[in-house]
Protein backbone atom coordinates (compact mmCIF):
# COMPACT_ATOMS: atom_id res chain seq x y z
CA UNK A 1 -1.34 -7.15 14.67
CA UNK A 2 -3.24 -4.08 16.00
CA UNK A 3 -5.76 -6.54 17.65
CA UNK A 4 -2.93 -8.64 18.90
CA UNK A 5 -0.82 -6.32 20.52
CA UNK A 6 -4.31 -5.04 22.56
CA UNK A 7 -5.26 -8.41 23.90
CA UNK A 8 -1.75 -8.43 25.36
CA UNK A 9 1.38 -10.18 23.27
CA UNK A 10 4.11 -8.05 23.94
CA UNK A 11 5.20 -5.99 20.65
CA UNK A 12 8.67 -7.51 20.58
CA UNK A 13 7.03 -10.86 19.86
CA UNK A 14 4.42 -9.99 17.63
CA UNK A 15 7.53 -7.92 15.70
CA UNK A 16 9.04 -11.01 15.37
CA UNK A 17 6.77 -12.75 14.67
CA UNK A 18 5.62 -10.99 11.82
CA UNK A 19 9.07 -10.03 10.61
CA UNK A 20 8.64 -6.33 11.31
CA UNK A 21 10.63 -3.94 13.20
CA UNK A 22 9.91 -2.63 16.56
CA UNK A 23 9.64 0.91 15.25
CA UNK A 24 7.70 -0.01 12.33
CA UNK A 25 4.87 -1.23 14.55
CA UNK A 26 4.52 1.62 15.99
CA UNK A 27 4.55 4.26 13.07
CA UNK A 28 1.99 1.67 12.02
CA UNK A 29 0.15 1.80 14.62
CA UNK A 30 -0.09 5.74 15.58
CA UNK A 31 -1.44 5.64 11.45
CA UNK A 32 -4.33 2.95 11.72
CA UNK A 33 -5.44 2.28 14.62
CA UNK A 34 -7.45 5.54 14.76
CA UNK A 35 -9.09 3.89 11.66
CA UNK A 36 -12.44 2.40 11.87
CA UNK A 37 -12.36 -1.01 9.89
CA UNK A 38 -15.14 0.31 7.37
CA UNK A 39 -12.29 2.99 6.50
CA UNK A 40 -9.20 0.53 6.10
CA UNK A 41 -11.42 -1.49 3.59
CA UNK A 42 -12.37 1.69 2.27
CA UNK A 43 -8.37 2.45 2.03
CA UNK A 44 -7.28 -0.66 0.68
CA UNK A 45 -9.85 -0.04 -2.28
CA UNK A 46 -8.75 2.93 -2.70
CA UNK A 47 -5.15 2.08 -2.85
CA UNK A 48 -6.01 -0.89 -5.26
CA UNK A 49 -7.45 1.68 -7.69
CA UNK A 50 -4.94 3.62 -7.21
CA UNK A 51 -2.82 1.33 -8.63
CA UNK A 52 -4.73 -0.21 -11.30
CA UNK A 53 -4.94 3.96 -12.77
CA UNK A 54 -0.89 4.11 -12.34
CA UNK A 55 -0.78 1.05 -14.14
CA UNK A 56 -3.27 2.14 -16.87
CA UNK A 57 -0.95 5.55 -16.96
CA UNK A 58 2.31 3.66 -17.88
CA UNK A 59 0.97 1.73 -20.53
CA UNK A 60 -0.59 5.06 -22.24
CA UNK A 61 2.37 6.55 -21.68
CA UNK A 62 4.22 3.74 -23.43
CA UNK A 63 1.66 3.72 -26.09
CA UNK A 64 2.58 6.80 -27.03
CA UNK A 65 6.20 7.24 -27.56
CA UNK A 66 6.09 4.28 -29.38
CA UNK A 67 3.47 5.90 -31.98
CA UNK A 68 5.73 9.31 -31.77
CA UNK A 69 8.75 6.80 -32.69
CA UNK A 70 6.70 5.57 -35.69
CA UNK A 71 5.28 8.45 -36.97
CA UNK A 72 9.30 10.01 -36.64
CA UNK A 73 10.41 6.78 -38.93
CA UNK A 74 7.74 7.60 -41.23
């Protein structure tokens, strides 16, 4: 959208376009588009890791109150 809204389409219409409010695009905007594209791929691992170690968290988490559950019946 970034690229988009440089080559000329007015914000409005790329907003509605891509279902996203006026304002939106440009919190968006003032946050990436100081980013280089090597660092948004570089982000969007990040943030994919990120949630794979959340995910991994949870289900340790869940692991073990159900052991402390058993070990409480026992």
């Amino acid at each position: 959208m970034l690229k988009e809204a440089e080559t000329g389409i007015p914000v409005k219409e790329l907003c509605r376009k891509n279902s996203m409010g006026n304002l939106n695009f440009y919190k968006w905007r003032d946050k990436y588009s100081i980013i280089q594209t090597y660092d948004i791929k570089r982000l969007n691992k990040l943030e994919a890791e990120n949630r794979k170690l959340k995910q991994m968290i949870a289900e340790l988490s869940l692991k073990s109150q159900l052991q402390e559950e058993i070990i409480k019946k026992l």
